[in-house]
PDBML (XML) file of the C-alpha atoms, coordinates in Angstrom:
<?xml version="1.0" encoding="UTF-8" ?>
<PDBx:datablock datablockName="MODEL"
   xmlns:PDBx="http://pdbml.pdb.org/schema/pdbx-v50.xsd"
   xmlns:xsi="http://www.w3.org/2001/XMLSchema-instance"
   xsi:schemaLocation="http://pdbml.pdb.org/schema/pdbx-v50.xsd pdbx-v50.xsd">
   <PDBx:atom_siteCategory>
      <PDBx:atom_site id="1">
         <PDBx:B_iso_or_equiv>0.00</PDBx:B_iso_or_equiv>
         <PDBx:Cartn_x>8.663</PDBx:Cartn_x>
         <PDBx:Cartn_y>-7.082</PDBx:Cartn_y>
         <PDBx:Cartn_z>-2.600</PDBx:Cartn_z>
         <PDBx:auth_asym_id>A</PDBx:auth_asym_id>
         <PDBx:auth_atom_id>CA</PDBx:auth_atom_id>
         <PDBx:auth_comp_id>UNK</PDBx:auth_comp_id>
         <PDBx:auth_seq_id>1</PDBx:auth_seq_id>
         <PDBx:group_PDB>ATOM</PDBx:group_PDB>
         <PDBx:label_alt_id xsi:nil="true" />
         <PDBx:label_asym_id>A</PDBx:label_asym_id>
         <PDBx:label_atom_id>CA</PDBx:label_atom_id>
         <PDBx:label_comp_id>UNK</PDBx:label_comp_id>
         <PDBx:label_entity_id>1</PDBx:label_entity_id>
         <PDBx:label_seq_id>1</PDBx:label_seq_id>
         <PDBx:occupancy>1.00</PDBx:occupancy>
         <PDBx:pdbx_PDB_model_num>1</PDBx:pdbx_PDB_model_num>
         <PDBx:type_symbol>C</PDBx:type_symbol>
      </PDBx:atom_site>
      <PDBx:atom_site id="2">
         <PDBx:B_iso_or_equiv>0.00</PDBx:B_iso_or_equiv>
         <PDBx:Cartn_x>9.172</PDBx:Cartn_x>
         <PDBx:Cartn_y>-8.559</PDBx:Cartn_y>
         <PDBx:Cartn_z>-6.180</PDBx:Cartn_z>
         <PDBx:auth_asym_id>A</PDBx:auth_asym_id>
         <PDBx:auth_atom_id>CA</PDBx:auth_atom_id>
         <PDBx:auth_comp_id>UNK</PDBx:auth_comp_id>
         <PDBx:auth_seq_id>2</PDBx:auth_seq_id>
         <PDBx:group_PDB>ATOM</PDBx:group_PDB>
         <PDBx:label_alt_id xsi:nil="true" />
         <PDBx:label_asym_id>A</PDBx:label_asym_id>
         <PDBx:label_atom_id>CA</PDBx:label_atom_id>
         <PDBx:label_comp_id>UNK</PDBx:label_comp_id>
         <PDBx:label_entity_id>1</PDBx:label_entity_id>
         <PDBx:label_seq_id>2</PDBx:label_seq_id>
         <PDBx:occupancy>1.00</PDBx:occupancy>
         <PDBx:pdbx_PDB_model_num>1</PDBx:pdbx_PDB_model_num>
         <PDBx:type_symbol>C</PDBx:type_symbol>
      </PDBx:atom_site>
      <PDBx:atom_site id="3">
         <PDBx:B_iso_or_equiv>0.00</PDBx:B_iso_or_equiv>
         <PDBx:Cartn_x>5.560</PDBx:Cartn_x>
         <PDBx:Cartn_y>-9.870</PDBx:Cartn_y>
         <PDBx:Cartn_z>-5.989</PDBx:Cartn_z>
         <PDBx:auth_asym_id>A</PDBx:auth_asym_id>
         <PDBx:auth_atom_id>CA</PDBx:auth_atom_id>
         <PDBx:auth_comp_id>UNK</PDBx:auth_comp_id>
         <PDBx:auth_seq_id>3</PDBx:auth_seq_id>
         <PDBx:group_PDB>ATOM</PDBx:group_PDB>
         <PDBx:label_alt_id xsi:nil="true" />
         <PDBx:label_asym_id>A</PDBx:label_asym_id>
         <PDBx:label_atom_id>CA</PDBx:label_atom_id>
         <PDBx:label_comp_id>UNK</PDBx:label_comp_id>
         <PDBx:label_entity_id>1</PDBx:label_entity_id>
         <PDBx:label_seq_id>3</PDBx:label_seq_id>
         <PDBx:occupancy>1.00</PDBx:occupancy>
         <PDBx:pdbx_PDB_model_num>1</PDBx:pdbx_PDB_model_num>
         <PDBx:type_symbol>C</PDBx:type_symbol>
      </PDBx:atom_site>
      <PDBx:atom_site id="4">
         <PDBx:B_iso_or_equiv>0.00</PDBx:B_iso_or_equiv>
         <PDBx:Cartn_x>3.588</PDBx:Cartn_x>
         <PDBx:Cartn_y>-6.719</PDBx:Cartn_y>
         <PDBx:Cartn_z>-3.965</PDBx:Cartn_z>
         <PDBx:auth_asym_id>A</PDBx:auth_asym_id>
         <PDBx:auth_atom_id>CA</PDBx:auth_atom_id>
         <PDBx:auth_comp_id>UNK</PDBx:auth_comp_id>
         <PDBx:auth_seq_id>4</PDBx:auth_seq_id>
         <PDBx:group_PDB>ATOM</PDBx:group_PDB>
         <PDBx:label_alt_id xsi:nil="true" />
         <PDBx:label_asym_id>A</PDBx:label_asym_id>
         <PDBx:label_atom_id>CA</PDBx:label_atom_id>
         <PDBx:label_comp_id>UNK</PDBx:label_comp_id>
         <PDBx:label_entity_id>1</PDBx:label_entity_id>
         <PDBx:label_seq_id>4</PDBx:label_seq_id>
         <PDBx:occupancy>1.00</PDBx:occupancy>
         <PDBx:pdbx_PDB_model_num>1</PDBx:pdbx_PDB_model_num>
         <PDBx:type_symbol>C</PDBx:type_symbol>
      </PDBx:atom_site>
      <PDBx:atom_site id="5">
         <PDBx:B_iso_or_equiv>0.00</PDBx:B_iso_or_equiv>
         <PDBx:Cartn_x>3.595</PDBx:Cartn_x>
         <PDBx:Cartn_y>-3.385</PDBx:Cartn_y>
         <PDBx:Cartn_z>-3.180</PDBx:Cartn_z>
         <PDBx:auth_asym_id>A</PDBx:auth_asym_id>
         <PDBx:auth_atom_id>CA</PDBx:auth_atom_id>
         <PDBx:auth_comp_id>UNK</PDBx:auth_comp_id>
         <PDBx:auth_seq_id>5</PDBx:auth_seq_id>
         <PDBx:group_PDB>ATOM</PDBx:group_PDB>
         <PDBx:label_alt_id xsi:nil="true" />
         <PDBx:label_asym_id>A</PDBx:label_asym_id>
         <PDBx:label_atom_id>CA</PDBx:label_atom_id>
         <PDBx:label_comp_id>UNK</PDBx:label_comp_id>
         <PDBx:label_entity_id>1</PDBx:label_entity_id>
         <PDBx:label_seq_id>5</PDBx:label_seq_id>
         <PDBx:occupancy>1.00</PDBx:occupancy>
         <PDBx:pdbx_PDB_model_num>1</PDBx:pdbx_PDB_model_num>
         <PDBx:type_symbol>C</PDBx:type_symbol>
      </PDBx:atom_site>
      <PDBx:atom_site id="6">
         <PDBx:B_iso_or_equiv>0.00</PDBx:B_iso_or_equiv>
         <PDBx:Cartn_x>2.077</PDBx:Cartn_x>
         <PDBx:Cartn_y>-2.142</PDBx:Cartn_y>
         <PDBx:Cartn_z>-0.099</PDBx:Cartn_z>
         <PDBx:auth_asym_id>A</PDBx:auth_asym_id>
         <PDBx:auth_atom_id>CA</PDBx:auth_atom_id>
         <PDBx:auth_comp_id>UNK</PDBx:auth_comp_id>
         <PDBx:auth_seq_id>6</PDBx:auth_seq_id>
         <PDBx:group_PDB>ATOM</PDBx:group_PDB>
         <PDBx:label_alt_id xsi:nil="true" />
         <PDBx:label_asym_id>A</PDBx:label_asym_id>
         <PDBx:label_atom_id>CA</PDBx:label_atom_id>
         <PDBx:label_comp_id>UNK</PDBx:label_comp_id>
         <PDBx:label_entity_id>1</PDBx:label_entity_id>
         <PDBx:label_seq_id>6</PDBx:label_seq_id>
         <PDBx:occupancy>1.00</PDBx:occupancy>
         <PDBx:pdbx_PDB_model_num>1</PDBx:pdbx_PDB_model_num>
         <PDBx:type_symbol>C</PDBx:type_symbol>
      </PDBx:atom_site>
      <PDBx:atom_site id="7">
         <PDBx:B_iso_or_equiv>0.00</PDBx:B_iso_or_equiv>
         <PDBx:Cartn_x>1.517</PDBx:Cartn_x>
         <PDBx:Cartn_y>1.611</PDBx:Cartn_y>
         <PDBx:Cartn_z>0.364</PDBx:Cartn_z>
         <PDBx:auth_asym_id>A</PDBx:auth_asym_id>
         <PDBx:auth_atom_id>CA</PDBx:auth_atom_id>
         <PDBx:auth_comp_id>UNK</PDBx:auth_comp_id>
         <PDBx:auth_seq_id>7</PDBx:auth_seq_id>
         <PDBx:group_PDB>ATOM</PDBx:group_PDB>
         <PDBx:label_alt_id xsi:nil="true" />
         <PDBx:label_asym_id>A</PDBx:label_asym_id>
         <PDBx:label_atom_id>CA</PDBx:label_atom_id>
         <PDBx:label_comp_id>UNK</PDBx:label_comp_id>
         <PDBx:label_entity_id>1</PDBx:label_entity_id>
         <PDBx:label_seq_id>7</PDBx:label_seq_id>
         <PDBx:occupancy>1.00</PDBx:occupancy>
         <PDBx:pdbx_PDB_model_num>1</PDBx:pdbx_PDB_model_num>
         <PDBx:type_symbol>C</PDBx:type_symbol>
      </PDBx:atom_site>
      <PDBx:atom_site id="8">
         <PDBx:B_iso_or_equiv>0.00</PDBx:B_iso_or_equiv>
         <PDBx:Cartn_x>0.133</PDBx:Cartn_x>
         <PDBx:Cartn_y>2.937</PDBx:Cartn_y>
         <PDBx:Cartn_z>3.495</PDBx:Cartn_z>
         <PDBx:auth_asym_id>A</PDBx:auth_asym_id>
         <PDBx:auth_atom_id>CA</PDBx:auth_atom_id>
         <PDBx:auth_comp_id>UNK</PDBx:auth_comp_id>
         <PDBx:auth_seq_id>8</PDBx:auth_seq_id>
         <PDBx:group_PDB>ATOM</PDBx:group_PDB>
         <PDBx:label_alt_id xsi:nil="true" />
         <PDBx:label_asym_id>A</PDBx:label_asym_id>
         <PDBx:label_atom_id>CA</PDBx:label_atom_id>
         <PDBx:label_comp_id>UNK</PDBx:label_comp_id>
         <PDBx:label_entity_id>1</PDBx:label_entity_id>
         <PDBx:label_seq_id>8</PDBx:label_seq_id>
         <PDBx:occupancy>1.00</PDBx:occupancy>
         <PDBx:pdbx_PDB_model_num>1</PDBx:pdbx_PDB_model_num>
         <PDBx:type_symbol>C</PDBx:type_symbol>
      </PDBx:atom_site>
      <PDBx:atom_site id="9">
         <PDBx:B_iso_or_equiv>0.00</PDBx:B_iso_or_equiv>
         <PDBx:Cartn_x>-1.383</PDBx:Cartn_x>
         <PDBx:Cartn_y>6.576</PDBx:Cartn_y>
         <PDBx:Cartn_z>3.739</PDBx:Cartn_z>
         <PDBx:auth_asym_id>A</PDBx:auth_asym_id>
         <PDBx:auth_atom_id>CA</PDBx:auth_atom_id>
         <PDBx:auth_comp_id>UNK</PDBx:auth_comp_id>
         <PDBx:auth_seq_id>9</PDBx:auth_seq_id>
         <PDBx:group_PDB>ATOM</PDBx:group_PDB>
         <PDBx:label_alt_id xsi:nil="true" />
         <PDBx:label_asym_id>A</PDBx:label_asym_id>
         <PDBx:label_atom_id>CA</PDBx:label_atom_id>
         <PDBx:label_comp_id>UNK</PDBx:label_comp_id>
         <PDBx:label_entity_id>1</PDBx:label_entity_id>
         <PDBx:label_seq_id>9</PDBx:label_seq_id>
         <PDBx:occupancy>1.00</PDBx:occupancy>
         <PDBx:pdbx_PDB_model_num>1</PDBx:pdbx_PDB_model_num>
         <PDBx:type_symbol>C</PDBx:type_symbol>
      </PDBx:atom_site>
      <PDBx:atom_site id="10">
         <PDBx:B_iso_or_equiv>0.00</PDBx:B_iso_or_equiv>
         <PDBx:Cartn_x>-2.201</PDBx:Cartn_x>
         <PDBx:Cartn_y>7.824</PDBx:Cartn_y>
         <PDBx:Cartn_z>7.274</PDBx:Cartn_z>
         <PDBx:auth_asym_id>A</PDBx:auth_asym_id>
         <PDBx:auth_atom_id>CA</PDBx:auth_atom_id>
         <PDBx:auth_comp_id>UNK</PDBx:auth_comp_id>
         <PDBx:auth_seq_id>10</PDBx:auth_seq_id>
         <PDBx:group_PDB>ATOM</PDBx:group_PDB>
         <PDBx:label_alt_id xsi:nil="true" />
         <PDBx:label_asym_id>A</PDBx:label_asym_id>
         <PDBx:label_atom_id>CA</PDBx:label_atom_id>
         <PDBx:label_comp_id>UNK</PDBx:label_comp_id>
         <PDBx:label_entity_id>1</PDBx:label_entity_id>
         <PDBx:label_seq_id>10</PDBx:label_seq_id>
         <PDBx:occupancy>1.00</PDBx:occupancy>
         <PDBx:pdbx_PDB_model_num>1</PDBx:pdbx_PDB_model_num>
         <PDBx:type_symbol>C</PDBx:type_symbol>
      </PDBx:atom_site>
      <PDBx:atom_site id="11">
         <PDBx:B_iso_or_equiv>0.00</PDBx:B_iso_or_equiv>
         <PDBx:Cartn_x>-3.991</PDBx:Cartn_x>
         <PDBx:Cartn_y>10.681</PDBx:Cartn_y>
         <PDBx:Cartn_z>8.447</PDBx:Cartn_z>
         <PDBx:auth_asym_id>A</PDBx:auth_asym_id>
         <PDBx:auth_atom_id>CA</PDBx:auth_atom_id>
         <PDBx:auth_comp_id>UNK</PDBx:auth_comp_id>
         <PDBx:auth_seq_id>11</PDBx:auth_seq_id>
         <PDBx:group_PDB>ATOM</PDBx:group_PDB>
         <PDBx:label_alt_id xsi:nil="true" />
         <PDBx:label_asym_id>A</PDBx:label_asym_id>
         <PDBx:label_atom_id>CA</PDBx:label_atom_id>
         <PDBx:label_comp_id>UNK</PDBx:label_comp_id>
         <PDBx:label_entity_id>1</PDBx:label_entity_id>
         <PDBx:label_seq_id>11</PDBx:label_seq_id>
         <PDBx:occupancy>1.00</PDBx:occupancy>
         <PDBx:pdbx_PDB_model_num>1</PDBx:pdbx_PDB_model_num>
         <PDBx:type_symbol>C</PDBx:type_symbol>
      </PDBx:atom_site>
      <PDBx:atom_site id="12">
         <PDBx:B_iso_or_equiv>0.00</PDBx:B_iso_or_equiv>
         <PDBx:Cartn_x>-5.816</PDBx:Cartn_x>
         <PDBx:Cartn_y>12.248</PDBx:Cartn_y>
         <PDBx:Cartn_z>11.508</PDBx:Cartn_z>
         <PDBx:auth_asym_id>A</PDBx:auth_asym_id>
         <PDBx:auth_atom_id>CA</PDBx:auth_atom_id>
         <PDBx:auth_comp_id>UNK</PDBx:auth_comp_id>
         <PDBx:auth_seq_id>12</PDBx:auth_seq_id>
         <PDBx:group_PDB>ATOM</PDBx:group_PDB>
         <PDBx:label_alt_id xsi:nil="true" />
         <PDBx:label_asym_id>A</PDBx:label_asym_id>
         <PDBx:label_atom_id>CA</PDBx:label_atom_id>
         <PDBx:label_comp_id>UNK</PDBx:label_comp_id>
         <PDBx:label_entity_id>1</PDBx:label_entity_id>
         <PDBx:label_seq_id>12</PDBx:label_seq_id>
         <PDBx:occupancy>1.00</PDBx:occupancy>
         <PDBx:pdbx_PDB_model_num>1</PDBx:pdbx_PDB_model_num>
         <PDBx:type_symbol>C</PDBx:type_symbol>
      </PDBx:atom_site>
      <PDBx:atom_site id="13">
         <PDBx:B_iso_or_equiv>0.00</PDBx:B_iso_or_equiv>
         <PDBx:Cartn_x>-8.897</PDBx:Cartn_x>
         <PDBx:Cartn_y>10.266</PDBx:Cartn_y>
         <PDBx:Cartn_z>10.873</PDBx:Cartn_z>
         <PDBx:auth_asym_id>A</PDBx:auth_asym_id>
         <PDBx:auth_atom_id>CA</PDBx:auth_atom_id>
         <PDBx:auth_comp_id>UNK</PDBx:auth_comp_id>
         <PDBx:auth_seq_id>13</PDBx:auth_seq_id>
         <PDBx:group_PDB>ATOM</PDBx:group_PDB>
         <PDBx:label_alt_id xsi:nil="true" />
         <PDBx:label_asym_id>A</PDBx:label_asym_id>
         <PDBx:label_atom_id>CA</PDBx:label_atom_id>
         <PDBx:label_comp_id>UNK</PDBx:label_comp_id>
         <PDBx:label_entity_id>1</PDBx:label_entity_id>
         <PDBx:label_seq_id>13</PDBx:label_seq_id>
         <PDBx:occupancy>1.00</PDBx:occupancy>
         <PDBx:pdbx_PDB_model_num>1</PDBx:pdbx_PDB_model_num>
         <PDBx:type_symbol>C</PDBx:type_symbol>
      </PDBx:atom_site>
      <PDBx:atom_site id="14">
         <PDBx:B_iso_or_equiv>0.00</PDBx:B_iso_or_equiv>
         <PDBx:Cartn_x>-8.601</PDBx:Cartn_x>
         <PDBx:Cartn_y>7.194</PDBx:Cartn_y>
         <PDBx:Cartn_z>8.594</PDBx:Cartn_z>
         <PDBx:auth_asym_id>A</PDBx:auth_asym_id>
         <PDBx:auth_atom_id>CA</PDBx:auth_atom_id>
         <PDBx:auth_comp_id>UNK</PDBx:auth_comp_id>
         <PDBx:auth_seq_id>14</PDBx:auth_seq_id>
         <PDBx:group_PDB>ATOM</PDBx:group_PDB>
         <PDBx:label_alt_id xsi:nil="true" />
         <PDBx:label_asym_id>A</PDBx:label_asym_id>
         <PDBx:label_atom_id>CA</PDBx:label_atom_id>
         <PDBx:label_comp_id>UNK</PDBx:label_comp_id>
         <PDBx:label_entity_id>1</PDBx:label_entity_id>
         <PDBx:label_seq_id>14</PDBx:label_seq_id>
         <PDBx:occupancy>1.00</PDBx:occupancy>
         <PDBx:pdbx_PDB_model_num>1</PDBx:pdbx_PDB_model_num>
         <PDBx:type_symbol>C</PDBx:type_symbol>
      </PDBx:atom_site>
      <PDBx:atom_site id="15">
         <PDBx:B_iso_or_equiv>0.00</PDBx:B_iso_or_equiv>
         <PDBx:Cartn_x>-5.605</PDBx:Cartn_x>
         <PDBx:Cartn_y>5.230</PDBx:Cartn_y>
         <PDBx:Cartn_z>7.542</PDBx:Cartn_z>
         <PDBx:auth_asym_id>A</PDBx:auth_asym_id>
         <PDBx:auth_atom_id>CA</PDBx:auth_atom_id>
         <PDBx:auth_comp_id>UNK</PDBx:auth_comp_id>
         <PDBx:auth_seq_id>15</PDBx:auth_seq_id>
         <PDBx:group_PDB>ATOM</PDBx:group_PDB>
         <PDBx:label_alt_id xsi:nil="true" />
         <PDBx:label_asym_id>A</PDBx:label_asym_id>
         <PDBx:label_atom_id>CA</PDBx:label_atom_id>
         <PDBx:label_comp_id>UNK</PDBx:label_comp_id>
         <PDBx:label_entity_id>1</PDBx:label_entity_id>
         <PDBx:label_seq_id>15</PDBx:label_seq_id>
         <PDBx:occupancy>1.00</PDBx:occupancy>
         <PDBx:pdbx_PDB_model_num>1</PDBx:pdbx_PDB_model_num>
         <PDBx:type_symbol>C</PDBx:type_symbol>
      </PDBx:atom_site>
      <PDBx:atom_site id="16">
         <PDBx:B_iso_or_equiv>0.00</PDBx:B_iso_or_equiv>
         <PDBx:Cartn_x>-5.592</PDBx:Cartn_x>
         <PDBx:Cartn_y>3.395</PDBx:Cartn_y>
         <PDBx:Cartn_z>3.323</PDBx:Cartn_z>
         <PDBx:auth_asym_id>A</PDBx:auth_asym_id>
         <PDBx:auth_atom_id>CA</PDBx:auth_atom_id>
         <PDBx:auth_comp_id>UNK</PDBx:auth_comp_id>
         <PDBx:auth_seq_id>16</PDBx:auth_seq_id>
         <PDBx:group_PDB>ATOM</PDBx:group_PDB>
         <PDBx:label_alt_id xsi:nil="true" />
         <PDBx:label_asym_id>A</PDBx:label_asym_id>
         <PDBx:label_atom_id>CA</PDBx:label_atom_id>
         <PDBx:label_comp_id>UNK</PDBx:label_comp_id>
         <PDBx:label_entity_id>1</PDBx:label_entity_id>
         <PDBx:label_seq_id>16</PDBx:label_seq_id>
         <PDBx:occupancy>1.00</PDBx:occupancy>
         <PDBx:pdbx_PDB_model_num>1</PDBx:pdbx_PDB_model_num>
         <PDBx:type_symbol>C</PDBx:type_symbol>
      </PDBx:atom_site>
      <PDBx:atom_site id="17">
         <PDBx:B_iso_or_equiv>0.00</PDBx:B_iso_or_equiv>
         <PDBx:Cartn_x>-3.650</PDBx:Cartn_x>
         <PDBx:Cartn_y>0.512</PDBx:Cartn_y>
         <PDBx:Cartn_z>3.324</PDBx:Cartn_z>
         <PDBx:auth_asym_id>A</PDBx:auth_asym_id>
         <PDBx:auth_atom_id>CA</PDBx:auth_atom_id>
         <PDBx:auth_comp_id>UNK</PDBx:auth_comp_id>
         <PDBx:auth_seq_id>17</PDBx:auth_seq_id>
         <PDBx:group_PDB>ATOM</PDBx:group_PDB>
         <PDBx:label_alt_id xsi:nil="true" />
         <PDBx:label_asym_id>A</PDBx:label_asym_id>
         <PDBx:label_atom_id>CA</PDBx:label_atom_id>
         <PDBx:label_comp_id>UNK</PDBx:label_comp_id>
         <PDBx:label_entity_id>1</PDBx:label_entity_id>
         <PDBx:label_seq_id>17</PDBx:label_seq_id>
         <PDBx:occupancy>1.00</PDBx:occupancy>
         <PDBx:pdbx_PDB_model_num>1</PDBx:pdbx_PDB_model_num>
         <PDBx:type_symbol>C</PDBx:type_symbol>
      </PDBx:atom_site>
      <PDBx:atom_site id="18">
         <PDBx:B_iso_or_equiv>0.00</PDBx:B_iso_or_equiv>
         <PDBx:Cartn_x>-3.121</PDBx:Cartn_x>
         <PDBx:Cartn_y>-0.662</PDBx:Cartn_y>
         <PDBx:Cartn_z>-0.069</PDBx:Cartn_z>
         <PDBx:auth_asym_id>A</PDBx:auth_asym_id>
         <PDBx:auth_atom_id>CA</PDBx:auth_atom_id>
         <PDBx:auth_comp_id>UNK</PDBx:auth_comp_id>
         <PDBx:auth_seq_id>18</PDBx:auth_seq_id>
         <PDBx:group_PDB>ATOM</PDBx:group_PDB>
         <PDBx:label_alt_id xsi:nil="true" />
         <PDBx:label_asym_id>A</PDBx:label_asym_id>
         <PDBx:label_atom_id>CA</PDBx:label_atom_id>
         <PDBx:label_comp_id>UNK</PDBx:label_comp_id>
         <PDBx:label_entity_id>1</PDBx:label_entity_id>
         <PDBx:label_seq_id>18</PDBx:label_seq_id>
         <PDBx:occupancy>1.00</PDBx:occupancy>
         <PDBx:pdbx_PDB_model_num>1</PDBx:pdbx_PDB_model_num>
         <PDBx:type_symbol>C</PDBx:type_symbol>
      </PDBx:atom_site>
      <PDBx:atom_site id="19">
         <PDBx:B_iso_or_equiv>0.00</PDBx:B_iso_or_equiv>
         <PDBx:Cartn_x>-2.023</PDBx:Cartn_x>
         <PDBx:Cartn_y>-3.866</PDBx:Cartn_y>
         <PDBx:Cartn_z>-1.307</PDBx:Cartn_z>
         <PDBx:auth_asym_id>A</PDBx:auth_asym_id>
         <PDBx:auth_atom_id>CA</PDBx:auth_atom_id>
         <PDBx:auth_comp_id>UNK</PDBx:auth_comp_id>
         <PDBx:auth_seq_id>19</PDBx:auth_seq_id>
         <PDBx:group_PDB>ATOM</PDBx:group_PDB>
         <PDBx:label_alt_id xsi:nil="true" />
         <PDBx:label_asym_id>A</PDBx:label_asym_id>
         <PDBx:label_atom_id>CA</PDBx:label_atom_id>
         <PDBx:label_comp_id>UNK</PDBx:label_comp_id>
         <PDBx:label_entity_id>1</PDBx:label_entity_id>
         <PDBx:label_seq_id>19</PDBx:label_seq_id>
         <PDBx:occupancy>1.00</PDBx:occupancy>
         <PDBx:pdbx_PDB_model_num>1</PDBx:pdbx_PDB_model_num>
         <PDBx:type_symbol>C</PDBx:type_symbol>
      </PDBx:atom_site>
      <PDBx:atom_site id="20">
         <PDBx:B_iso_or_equiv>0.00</PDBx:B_iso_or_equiv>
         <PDBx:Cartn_x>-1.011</PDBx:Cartn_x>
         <PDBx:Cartn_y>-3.540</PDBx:Cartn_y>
         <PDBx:Cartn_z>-4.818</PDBx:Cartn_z>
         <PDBx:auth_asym_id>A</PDBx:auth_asym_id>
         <PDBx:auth_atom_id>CA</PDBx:auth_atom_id>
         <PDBx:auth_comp_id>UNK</PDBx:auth_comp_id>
         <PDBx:auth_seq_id>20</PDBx:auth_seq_id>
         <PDBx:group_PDB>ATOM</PDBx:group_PDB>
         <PDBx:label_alt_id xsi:nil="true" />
         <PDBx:label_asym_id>A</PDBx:label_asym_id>
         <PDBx:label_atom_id>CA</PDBx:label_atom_id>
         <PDBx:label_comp_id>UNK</PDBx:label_comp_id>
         <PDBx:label_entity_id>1</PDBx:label_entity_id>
         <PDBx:label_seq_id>20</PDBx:label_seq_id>
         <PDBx:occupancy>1.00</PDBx:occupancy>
         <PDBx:pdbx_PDB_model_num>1</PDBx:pdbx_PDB_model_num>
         <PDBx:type_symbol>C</PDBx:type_symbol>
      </PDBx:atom_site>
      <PDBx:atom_site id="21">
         <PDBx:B_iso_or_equiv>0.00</PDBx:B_iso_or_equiv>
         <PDBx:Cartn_x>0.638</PDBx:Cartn_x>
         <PDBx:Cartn_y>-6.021</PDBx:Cartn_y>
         <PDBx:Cartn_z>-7.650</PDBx:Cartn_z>
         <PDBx:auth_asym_id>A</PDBx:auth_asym_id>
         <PDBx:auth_atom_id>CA</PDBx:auth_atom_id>
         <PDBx:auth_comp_id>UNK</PDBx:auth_comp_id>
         <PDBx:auth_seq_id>21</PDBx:auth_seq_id>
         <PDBx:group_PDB>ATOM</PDBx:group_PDB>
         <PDBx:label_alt_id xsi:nil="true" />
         <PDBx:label_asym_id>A</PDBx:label_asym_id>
         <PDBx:label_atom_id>CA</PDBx:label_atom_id>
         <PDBx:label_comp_id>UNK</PDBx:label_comp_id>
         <PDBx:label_entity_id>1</PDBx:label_entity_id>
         <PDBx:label_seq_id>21</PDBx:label_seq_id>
         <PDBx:occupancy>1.00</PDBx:occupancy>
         <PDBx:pdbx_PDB_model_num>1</PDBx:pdbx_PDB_model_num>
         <PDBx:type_symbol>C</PDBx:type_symbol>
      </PDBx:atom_site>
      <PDBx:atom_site id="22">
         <PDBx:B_iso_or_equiv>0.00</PDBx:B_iso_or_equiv>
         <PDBx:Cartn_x>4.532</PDBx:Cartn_x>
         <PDBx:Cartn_y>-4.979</PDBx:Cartn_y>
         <PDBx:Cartn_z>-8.307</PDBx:Cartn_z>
         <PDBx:auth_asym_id>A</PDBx:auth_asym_id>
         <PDBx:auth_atom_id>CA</PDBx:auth_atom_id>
         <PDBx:auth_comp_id>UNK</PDBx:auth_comp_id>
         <PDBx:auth_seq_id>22</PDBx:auth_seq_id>
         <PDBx:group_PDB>ATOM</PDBx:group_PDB>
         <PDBx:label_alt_id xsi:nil="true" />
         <PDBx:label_asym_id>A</PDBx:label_asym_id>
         <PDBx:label_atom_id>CA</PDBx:label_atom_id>
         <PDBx:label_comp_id>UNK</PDBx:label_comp_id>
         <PDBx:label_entity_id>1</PDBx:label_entity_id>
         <PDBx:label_seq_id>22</PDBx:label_seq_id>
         <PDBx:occupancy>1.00</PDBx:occupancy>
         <PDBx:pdbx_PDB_model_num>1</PDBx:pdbx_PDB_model_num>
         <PDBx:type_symbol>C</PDBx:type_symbol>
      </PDBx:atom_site>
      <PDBx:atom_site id="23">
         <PDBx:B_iso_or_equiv>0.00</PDBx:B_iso_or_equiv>
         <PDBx:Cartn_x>5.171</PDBx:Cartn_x>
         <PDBx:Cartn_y>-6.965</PDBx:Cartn_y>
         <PDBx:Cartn_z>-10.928</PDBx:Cartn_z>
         <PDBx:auth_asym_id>A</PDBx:auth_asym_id>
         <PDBx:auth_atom_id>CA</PDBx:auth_atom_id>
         <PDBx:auth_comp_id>UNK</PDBx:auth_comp_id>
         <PDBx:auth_seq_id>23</PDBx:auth_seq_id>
         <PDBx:group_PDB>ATOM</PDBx:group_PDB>
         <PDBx:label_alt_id xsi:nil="true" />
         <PDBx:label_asym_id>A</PDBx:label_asym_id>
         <PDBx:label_atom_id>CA</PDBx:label_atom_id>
         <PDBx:label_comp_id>UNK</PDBx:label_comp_id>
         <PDBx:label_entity_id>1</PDBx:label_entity_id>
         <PDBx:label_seq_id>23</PDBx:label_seq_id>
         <PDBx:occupancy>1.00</PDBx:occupancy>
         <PDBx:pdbx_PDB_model_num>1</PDBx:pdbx_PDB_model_num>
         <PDBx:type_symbol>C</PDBx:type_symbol>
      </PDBx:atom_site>
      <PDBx:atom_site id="24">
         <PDBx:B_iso_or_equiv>0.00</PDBx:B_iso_or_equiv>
         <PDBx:Cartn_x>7.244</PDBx:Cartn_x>
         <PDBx:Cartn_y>-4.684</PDBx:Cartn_y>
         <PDBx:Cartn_z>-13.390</PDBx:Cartn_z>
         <PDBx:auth_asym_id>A</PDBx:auth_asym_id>
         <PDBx:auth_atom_id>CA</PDBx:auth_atom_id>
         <PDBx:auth_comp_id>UNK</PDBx:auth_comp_id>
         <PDBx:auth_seq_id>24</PDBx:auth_seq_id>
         <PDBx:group_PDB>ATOM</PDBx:group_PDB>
         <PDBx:label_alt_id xsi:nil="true" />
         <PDBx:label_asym_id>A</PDBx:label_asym_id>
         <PDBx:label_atom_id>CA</PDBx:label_atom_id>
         <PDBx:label_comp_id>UNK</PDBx:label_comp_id>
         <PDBx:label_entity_id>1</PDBx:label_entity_id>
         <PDBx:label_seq_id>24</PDBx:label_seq_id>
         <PDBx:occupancy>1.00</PDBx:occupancy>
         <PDBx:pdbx_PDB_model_num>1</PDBx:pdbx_PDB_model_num>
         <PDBx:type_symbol>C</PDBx:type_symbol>
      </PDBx:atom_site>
   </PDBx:atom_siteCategory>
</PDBx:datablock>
């Protein structure tokens, strides 16, 4: 979005979800 990025990373065992500040 303008304010966040969210990047999720999922594997067999544990999922990283990642809230991140996108402000460019």
């Amino acid at each position: 979005t303008r304010m966040h990025e969210v990047i999720i990373t999922p594997d067999a065992k544990i999922t990283i979800l990642v809230v991140q500040n996108a402000k460019d």
